[in-house]
Protein backbone atom coordinates (compact mmCIF):
# COMPACT_ATOMS: atom_id res chain seq x y z
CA UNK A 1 4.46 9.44 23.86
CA UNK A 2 5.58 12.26 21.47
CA UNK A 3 3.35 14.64 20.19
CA UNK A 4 3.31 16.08 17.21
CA UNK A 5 2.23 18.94 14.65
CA UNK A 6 1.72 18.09 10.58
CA UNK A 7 2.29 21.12 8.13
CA UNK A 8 1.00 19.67 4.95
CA UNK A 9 2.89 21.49 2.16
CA UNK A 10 0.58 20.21 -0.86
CA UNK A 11 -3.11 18.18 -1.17
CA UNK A 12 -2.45 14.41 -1.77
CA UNK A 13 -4.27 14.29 -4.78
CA UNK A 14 -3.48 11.76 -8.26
CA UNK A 15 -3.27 13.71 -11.64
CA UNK A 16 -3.72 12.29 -14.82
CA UNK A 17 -0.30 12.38 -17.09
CA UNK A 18 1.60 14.27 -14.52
CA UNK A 19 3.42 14.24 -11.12
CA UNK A 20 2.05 15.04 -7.69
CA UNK A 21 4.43 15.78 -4.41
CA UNK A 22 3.24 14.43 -1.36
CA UNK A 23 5.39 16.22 1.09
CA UNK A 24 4.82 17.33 4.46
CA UNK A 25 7.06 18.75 7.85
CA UNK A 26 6.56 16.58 10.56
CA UNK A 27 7.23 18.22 13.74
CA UNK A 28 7.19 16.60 17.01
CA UNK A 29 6.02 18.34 20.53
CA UNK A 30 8.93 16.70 22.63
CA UNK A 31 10.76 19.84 23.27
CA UNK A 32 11.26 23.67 22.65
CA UNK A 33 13.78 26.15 21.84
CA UNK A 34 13.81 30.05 21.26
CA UNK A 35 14.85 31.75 18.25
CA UNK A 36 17.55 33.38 19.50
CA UNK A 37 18.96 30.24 21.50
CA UNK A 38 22.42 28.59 20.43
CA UNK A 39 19.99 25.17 19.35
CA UNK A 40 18.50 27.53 17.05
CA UNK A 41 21.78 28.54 15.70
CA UNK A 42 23.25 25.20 15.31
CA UNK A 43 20.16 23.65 13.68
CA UNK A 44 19.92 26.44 11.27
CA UNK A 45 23.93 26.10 10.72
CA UNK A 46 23.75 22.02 10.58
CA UNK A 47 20.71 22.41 7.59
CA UNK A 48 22.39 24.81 5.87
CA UNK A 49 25.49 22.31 4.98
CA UNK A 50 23.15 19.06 4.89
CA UNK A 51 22.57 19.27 0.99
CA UNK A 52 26.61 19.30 0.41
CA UNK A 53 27.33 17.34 2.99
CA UNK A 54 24.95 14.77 1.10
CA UNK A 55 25.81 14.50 -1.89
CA UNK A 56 29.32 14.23 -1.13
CA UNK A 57 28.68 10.87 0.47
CA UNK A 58 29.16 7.96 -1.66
CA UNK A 59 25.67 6.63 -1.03
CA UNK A 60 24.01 9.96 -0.65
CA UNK A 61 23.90 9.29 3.07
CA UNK A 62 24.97 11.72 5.91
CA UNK A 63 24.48 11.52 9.64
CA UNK A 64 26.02 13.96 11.78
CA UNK A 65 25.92 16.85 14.88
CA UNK A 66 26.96 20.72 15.71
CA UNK A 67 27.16 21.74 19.14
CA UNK A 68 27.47 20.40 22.70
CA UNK A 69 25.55 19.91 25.44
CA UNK A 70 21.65 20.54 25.11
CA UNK A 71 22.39 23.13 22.15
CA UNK A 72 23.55 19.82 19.97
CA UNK A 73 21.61 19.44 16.94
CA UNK A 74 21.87 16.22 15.51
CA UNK A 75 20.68 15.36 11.84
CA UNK A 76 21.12 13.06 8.75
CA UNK A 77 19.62 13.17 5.22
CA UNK A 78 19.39 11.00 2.12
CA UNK A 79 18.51 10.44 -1.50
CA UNK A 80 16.89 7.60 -2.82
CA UNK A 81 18.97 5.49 -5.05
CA UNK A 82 19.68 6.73 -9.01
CA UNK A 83 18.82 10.44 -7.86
CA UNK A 84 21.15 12.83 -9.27
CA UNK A 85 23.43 14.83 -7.12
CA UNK A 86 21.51 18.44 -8.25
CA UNK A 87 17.91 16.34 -7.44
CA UNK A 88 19.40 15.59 -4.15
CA UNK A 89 20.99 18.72 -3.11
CA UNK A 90 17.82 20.30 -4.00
CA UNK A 91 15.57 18.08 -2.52
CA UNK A 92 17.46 18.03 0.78
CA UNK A 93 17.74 22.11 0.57
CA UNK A 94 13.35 22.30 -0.02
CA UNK A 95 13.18 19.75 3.09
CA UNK A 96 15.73 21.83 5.30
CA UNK A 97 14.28 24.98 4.49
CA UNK A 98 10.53 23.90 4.78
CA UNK A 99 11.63 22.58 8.36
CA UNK A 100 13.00 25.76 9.47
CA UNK A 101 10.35 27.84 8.74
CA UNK A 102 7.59 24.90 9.65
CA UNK A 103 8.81 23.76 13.14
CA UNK A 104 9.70 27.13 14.08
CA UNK A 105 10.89 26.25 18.05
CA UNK A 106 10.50 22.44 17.88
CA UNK A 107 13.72 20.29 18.77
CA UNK A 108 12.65 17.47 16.66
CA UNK A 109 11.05 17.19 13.23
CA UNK A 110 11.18 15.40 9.64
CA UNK A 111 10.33 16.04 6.34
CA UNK A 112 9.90 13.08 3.43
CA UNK A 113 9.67 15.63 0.54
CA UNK A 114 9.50 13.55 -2.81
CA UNK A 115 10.55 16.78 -5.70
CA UNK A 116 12.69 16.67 -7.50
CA UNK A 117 13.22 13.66 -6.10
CA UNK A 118 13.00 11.16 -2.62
CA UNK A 119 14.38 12.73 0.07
CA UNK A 120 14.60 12.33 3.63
CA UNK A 121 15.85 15.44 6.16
CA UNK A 122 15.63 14.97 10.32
CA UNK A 123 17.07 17.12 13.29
CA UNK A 124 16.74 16.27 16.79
CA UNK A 125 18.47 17.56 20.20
CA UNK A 126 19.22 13.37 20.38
CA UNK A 127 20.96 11.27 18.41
CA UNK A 128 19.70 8.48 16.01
CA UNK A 129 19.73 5.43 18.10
CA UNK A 130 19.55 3.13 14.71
CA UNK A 131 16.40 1.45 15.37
CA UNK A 132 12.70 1.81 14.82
CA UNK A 133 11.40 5.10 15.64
CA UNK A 134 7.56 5.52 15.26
CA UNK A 135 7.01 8.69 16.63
CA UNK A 136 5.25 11.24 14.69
CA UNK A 137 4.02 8.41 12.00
CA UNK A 138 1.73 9.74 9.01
CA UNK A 139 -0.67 8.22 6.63
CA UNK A 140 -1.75 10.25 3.72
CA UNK A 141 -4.56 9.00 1.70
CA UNK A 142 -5.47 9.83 -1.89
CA UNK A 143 -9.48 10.93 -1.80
CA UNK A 144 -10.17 8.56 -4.84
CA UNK A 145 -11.15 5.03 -3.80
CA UNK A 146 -10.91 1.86 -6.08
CA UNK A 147 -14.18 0.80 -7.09
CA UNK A 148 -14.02 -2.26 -8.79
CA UNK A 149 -12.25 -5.76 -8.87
CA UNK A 150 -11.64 -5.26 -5.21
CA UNK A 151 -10.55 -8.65 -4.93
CA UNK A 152 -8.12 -8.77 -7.69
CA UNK A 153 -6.76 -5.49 -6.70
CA UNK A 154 -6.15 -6.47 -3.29
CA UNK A 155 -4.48 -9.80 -4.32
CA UNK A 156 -2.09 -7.37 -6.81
CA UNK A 157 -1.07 -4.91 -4.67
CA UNK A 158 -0.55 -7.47 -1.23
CA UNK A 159 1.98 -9.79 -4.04
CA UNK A 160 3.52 -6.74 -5.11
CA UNK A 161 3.94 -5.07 -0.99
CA UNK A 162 5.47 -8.54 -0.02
CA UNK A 163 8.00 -8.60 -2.73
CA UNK A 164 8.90 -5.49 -2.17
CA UNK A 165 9.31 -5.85 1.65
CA UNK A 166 11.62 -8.77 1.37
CA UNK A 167 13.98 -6.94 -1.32
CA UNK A 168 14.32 -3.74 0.24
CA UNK A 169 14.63 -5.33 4.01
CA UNK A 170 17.61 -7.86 2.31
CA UNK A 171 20.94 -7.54 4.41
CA UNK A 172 22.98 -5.17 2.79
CA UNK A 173 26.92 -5.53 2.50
CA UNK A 174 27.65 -1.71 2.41
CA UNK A 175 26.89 0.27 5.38
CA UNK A 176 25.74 3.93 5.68
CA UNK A 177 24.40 4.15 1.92
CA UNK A 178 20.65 5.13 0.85
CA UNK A 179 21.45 1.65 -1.26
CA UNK A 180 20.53 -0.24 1.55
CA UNK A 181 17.30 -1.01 2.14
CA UNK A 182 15.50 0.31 -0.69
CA UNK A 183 13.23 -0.73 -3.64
CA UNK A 184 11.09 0.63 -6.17
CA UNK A 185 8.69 -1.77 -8.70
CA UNK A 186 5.29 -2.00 -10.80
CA UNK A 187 2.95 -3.88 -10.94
CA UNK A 188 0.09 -4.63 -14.01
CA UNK A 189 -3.16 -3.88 -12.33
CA UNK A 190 -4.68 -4.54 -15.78
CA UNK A 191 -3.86 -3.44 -19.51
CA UNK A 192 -4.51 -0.31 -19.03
CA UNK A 193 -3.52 0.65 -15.62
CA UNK A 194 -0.41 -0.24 -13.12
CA UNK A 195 0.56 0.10 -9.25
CA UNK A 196 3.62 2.39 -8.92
CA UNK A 197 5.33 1.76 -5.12
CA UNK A 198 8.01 2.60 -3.69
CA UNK A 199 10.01 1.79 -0.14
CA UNK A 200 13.34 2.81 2.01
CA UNK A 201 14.40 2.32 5.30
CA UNK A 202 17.43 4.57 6.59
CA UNK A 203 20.84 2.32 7.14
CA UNK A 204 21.08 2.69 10.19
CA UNK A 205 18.82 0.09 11.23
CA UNK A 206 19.28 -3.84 11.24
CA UNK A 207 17.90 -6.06 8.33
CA UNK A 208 15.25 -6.85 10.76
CA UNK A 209 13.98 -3.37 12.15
CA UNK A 210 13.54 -2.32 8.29
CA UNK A 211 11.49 -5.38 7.30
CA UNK A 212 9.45 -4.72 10.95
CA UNK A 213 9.33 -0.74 9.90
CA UNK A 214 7.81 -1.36 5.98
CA UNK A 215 5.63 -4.16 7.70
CA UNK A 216 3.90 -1.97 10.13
CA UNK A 217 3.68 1.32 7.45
CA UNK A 218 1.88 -1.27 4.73
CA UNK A 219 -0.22 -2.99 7.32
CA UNK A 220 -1.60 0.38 9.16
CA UNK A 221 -2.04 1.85 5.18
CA UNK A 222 -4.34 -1.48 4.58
CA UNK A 223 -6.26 -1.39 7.66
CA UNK A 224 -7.04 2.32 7.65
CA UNK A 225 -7.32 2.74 4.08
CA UNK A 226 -7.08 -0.08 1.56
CA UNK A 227 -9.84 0.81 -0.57
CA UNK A 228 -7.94 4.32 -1.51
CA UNK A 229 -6.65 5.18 -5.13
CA UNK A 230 -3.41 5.59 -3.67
CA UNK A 231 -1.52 6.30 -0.39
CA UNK A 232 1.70 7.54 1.68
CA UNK A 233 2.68 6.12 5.35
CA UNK A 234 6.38 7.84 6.63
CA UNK A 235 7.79 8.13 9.76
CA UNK A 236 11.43 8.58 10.41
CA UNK A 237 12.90 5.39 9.99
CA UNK A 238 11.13 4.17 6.79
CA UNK A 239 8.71 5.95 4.24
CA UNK A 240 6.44 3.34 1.87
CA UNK A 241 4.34 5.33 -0.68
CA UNK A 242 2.06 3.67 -3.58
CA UNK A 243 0.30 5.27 -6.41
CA UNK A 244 -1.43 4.36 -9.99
CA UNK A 245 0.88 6.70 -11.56
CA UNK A 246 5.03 6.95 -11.64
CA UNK A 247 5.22 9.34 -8.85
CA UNK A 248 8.84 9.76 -9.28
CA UNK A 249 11.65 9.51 -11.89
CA UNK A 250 12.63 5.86 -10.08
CA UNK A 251 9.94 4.28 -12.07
CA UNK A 252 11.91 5.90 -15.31
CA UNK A 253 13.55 2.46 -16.11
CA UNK A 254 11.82 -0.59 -14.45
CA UNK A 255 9.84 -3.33 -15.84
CA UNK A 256 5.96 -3.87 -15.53
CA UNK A 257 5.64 -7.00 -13.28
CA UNK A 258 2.69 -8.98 -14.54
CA UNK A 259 -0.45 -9.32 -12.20
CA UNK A 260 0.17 -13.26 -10.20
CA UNK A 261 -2.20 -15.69 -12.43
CA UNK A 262 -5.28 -16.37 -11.04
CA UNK A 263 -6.48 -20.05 -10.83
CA UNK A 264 -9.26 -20.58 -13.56
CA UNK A 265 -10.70 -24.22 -14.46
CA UNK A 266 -10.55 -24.58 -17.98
CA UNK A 267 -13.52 -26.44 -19.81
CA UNK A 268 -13.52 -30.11 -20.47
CA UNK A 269 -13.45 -31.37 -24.13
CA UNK A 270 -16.74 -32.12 -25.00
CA UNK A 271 -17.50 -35.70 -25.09
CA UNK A 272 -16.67 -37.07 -28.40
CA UNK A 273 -13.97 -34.98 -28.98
CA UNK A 274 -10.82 -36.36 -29.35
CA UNK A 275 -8.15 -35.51 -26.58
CA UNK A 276 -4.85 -34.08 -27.76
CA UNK A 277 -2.33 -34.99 -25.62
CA UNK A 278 0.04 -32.32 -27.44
CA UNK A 279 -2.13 -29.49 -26.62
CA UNK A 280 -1.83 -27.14 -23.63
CA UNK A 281 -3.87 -25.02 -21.80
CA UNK A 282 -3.86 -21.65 -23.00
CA UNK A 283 -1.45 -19.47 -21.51
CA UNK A 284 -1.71 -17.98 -18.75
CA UNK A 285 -6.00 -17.76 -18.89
CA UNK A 286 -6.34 -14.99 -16.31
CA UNK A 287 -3.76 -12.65 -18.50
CA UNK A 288 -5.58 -13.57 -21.95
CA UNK A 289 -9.15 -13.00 -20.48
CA UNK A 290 -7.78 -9.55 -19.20
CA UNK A 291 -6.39 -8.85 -22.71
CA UNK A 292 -9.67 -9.54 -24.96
CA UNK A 293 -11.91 -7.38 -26.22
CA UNK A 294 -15.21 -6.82 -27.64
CA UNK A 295 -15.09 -6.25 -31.22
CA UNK A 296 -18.23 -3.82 -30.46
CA UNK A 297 -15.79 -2.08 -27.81
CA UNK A 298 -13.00 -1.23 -30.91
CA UNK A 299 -15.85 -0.48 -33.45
CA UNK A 300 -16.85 2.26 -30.79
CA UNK A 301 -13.56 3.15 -30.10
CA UNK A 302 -12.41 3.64 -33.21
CA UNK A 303 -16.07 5.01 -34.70
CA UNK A 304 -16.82 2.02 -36.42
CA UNK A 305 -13.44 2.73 -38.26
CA UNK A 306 -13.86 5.45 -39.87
CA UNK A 307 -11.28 7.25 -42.04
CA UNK A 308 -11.42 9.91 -40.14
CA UNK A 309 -9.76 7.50 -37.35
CA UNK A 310 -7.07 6.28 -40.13
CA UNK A 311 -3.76 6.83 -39.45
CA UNK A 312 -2.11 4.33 -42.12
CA UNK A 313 -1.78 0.88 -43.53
CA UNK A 314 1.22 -1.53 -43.57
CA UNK A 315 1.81 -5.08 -44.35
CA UNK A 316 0.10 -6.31 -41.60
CA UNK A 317 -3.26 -4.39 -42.08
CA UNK A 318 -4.82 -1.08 -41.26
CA UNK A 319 -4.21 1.15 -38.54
CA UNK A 320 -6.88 3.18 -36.78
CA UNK A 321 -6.25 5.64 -33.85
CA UNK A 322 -9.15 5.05 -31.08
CA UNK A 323 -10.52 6.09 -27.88
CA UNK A 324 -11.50 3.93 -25.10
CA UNK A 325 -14.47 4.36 -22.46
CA UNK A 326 -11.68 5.48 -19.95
CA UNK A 327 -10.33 8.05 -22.18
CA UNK A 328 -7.18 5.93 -23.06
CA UNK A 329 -5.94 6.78 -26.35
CA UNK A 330 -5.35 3.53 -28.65
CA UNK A 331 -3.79 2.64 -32.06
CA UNK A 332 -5.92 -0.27 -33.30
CA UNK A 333 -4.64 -2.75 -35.56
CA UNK A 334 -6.77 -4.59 -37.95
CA UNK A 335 -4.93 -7.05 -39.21
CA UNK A 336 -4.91 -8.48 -42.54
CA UNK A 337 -5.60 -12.46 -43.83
CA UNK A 338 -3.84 -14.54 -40.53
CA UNK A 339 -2.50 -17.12 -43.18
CA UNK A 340 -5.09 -20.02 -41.98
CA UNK A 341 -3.61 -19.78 -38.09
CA UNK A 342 -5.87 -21.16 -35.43
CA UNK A 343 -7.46 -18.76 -32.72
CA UNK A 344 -5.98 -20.53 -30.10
CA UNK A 345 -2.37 -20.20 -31.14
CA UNK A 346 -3.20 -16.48 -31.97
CA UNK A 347 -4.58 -15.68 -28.63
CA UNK A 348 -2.08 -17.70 -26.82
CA UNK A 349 1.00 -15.73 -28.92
CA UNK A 350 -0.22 -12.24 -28.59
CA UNK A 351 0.31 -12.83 -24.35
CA UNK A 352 3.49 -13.95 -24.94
CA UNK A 353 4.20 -10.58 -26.98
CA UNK A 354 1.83 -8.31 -24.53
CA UNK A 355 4.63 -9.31 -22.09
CA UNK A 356 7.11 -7.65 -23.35
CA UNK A 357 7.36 -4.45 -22.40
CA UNK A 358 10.10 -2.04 -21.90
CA UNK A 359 10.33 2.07 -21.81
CA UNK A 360 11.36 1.79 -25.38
CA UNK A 361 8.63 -0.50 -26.90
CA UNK A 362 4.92 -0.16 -28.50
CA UNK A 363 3.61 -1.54 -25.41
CA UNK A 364 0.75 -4.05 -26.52
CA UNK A 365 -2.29 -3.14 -24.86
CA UNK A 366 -4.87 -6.64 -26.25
CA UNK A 367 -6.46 -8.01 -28.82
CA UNK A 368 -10.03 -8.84 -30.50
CA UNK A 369 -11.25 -11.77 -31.96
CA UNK A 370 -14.76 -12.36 -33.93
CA UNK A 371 -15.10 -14.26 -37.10
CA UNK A 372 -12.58 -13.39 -39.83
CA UNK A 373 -11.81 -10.22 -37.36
CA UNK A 374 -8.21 -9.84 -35.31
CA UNK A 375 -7.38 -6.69 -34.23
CA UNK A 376 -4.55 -6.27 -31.84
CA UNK A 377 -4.29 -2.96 -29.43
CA UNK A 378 -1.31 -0.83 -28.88
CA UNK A 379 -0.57 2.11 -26.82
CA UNK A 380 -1.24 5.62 -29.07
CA UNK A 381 2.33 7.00 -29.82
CA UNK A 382 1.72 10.57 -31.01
CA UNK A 383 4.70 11.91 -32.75
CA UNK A 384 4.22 9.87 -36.11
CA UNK A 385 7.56 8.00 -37.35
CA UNK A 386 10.82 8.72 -37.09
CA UNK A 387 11.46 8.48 -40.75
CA UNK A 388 8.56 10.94 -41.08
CA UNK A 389 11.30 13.31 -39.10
CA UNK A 390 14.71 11.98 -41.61
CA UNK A 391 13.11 12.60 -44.50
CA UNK A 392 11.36 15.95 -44.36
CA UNK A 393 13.91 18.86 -44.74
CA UNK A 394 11.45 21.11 -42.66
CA UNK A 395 11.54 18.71 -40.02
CA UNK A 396 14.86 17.70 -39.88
CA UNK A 397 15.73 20.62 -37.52
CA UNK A 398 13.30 19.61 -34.71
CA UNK A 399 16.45 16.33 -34.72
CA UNK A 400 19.40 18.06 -33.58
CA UNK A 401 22.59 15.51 -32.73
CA UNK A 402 22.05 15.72 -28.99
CA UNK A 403 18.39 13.98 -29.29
CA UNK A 404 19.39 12.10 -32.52
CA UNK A 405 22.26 11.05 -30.23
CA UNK A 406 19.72 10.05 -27.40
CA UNK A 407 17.21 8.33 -30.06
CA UNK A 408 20.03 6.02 -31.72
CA UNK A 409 20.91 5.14 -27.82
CA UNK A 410 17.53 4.14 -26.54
CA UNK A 411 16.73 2.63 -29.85
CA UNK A 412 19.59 0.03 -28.88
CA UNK A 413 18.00 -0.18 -25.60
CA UNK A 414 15.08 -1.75 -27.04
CA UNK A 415 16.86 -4.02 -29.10
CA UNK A 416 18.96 -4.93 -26.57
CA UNK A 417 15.81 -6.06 -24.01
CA UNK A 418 14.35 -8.41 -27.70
CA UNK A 419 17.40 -10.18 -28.41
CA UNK A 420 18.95 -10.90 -24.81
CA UNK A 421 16.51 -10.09 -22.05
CA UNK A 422 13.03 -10.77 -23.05
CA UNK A 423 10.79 -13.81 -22.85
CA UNK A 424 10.52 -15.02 -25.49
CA UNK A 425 13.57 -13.91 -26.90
CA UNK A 426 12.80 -12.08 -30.55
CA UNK A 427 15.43 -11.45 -32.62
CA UNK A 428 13.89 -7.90 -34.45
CA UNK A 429 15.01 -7.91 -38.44
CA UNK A 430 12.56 -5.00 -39.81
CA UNK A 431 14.59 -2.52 -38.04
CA UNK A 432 13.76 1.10 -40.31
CA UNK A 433 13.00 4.53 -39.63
CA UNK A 434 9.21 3.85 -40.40
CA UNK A 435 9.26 1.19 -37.33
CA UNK A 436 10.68 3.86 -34.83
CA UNK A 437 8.27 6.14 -33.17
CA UNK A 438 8.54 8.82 -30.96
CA UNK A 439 6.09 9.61 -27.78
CA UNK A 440 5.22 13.14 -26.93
CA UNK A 441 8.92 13.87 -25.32
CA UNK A 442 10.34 13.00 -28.85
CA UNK A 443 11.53 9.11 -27.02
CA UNK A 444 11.55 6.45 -29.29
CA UNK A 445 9.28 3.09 -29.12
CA UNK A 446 10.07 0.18 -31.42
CA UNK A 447 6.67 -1.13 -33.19
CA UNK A 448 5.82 -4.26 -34.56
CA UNK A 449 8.20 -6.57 -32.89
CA UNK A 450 6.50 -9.96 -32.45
CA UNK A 451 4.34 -9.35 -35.85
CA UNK A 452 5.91 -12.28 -37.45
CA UNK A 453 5.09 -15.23 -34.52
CA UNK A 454 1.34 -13.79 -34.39
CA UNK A 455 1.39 -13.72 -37.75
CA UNK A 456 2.55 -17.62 -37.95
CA UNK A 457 4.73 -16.55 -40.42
CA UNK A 458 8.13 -18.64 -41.40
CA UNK A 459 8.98 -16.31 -44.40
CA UNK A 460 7.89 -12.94 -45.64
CA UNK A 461 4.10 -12.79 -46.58
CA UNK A 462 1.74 -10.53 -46.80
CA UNK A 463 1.62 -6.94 -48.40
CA UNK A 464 5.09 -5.84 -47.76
CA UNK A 465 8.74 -6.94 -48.36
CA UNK A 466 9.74 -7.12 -44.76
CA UNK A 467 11.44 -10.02 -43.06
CA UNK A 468 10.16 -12.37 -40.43
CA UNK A 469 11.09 -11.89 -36.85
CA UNK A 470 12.39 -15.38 -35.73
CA UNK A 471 11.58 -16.49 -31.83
C-alpha cells in the first residue's frame, strides 16, 4: 500500500455569500527523486507545458510523458466542463506549481485545486493504467454539522448523490474529454437553503470503474461523516465534493431540483361533508407545508410592518423588506383583496409558482395565510428597479451598453424559461422597466410572474392597469 503526505493549502471551512477553495497536494510515499536528478527535470519541464497543453485539447483533457526510462514523468490534467480556457490554464498552472514546491522529491502526487475553477493535475514515474486508483484517497470535512431534520436531509442529499452517480457514470460517446463522466446539480434542502454537489471521473476509465469510483467516495463521505455541513472526498481517478453554497461557477446556470415529496396522509372529510369527486389533494403537501408561514413569523420579520420596513406598493398590495430568524433577507408581500379565491386554490397555486425558478427570476421563497391575511415571500433583490436606473439622468451612467447589453440578454433568458421551459408554462404580459430588478452584481430578476393565476384573475383587476398573465 502507498503512503502518502497531505499539504492542505486552505481550511475547509463554508462562508456565508462567498466562495471557499478546498484544495490540497496529495503526495504519495511510493518513491523518491533528488533535485538535481533528470526525473526532477522532466517533471518540472512536463508541468510547465500542462496548462497549454490543456486547453488546447478539445475537451480540456491531456495525458501525456517526457523522458525515458526511470526519469519518465508521466502526467495528465483537466478542466471541468463550461470552464473557460484562462480558468483552466490557471487552475492547472496553481495545481502544477503547488505540486512542485509541495512534493518536493516525491515521484507521484495530485492536486484537485477548485479556483478559479475544477481542476485536476497528476505526475507519476508510471503511467495511468485507466482504471480505479485509490491510493492516496482524502476526505475533507466542513467543521459545521447539520443539526436538524436529519432525516429529511439525509433522504435529500442520498436522491440527489444517486442521480448524480448515474448521470455522470453514463457511457460517453467521445473519448478523452473532461465531458465524460461529469455532473454538477442542486438540490432544495428547504426554501431557504440548497445542496450544491458536484462529481467527475477522468476518461480514462470504463463507464463502470467511474460509477464504482463516485460510489465508494459518497459512501466513505456518509459513513465517516454524514452529519457534516458539507464535505470533499478526491483521489485520482474521481473527485465528488458537496456543499450548502455554489462552490464554483458550474452552479452559475442550473436549476434548483425540488426536494423528492414525502408521503403525508391527508385528513378524511369529516363525516357529513359532502365528497367532491372533482377535488384533489393539495399539491404536493410536503412542498406546501415547507412553504407556510406563521403570520407572527412575517409580523416579526418585517417589525410588525412598519414603514420603516416599506419599500413600495403596487397593484397587488404592499411591499415590506424583512428579516428572518436566520438572517435571510426577505421582500414580503401583503397582498391586496384575493377577489373571493378559496385558500386551497391559493396555497395549491403559489407551489406551482415557488417552482419556478431560474438565475433570472424573483425566486419565491412562501407564503402566509391567516384570516383575510396572504402574504407571499420573495427573495430581497437590493438594487431597486431597473426603471429606477432608465429614468434618472444621474443614474443612467452606472448602465453603460456593455451591461445594458448583458441586462436586455438575460432578461430574455427569463422569458424564455416562462413561455417554453417552465411548469406551468406562463406566458409574462406586464413586461416594464418597473418589473425588472437587479441583484447586488447589477443581474436582472423578473418579478411578479405568476401574480395573475394566484391572483385568480381572468382580466385586469385590482389597483393597477396591468394585464393578466395567462397559464
Amino acid at each position: 500500500m502507498k503512503q502518502m503526505s497531505l499539504f492542505p493549502i486552505l481550511s475547509f471551512v463554508v462562508i456565508s455569500f462567498g466562495v471557499a477553495s478546498v484544495s490540497a497536494q496529495i503526495c504519495l510515499n511510493n518513491g523518491n527523486f533528488s533535485s538535481n536528478s533528470t526525473f526532477n527535470a522532466n517533471r518540472r519541464i512536463i508541468l510547465s507545458f500542462l496548462p497549454s497543453n490543456v486547453t488546447t485539447q478539445d475537451g480540456f483533457y491531456y495525458n501525456g510523458s517526457i523522458g525515458e526510462g526511470p526519469n519518465r514523468v508521466y502526467a495528465r490534467g483537466m478542466c471541468i466542463p463550461g470552464s473557460t480556457a484562462d480558468d483552466c490554464s490557471d487552475c492547472i498552472k496553481t495545481a502544477s506549481d503547488g505540486l512542485v514546491q509541495s512534493c518536493p522529491n516525491q515521484t507521484e502526487a495530485y492536486s484537485w485545486p477548485g479556483d478559479p475553477t475544477l481542476c485536476l493535475v497528476s505526475y507519476s514515474n508510471t503511467s495511468f493504467s485507466g482504471s480505479v486508483d485509490s491510493d492516496g484517497r482524502v476526505i475533507f470535512t466542513n467543521t459545521g454539522d447539520i443539526t436538524s431534520n436529519i432525516t429529511k436531509f439525509t433522504e435529500i442529499w442520498e436522491d440527489l448523490v444517486v442521480r448524480m452517480i448515474d448521470i455522470a457514470s453514463a457511457p460517453k460517446d467521445t473519448p478523452s474529454s473532461s465531458n465524460n463522466y461529469y455532473t454538477a446539480n442542486i438540490a432544495a434542502l428547504n426554501p431557504f437553503q440548497d445542496i450544491f454537489a458536484l462529481m467527475q471521473c477522468t476518461p480514462d476509465l470504463s463507464s463502470g470503474d467511474c460509477e464504482y469510483c463516485l460510489r465508494q467516495s459518497a459512501r466513505d463521505y456518509q459513513s465517516c461523516c454524514g452529519k457534516k455541513q458539507g464535505g470533499v472526498v478526491m483521489q485520482q481517478s474521481c473527485f465528488f465534493r458537496w456543499d450548502l453554497y455554489a462552490y464554483s461557477k458550474a452552479f452559475d446556470n442550473i436549476m434548483v431540483a425540488s426536494p423528492p415529496p414525502m408521503t403525508i396522509r391527508s385528513i378524511p372529510p369529516s363525516a357529513g361533508a359532502p365528497a367532491n369527486q372533482n377535488d384533489n389533494t393539495d399539491t404536493d403537501i410536503s412542498t406546501t407545508n415547507s412553504l407556510q408561514y406563521e403570520f407572527e413569523a412575517i409580523e416579526a420579520a418585517t417589525n410588525k410592518f412598519s414603514v420603516s420596513n416599506k419599500l413600495g406598493e403596487g397593484g397587488y398590495g404592499e411591499v415590506y423588506k424583512g428579516k428572518l430568524p436566520n438572517g435571510t433577507e426577505v421582500a414580503v408581500k401583503r397582498l391586496s383583496e384575493m377577489s373571493g379565491q378559496d385558500t386551497r386554490k391559493f396555497r395549491n397555486e403559489v407551489v406551482l409558482v415557488s417552482k419556478l425558478q431560474h438565475k433570472n427570476l424573483v425566486r419565491l421563497f412562501g407564503f402566509c395565510l391567516q384570516g383575510d391575511e396572504k402574504i407571499l415571500i420573495y427573495e430581497f433583490v437590493p438594487n431597486k428597479s431597473l426603471d429606477y436606473y432608465l429614468f434618472d439622468p444621474e443614474k443612467q451612467g452606472q448602465l453603460d451598453w456593455t451591461r445594458r447589453y448583458k441586462i436586455i440578454g438575460e432578461i430574455a433568458q427569463g422569458i424564455l424559461h416562462l413561455h417554453q421551459d417552465s411548469h406551468p408554462t406562463i406566458i409574462y404580459r406586464d413586461f416594464k422597466a418597473s418589473n425588472i430588478l437587479l441583484d447586488a452584481d447589477m443581474n436582472p430578476k423578473i418579478s411578479d410572474f405568476g401574480m395573475a393565476t394566484i391572483f385568480g384573475m381572468e382580466e385586469t383587476r385590482g389597483n393597477s392597469k396591468w394585464n393578466a398573465e395567462t397559464l
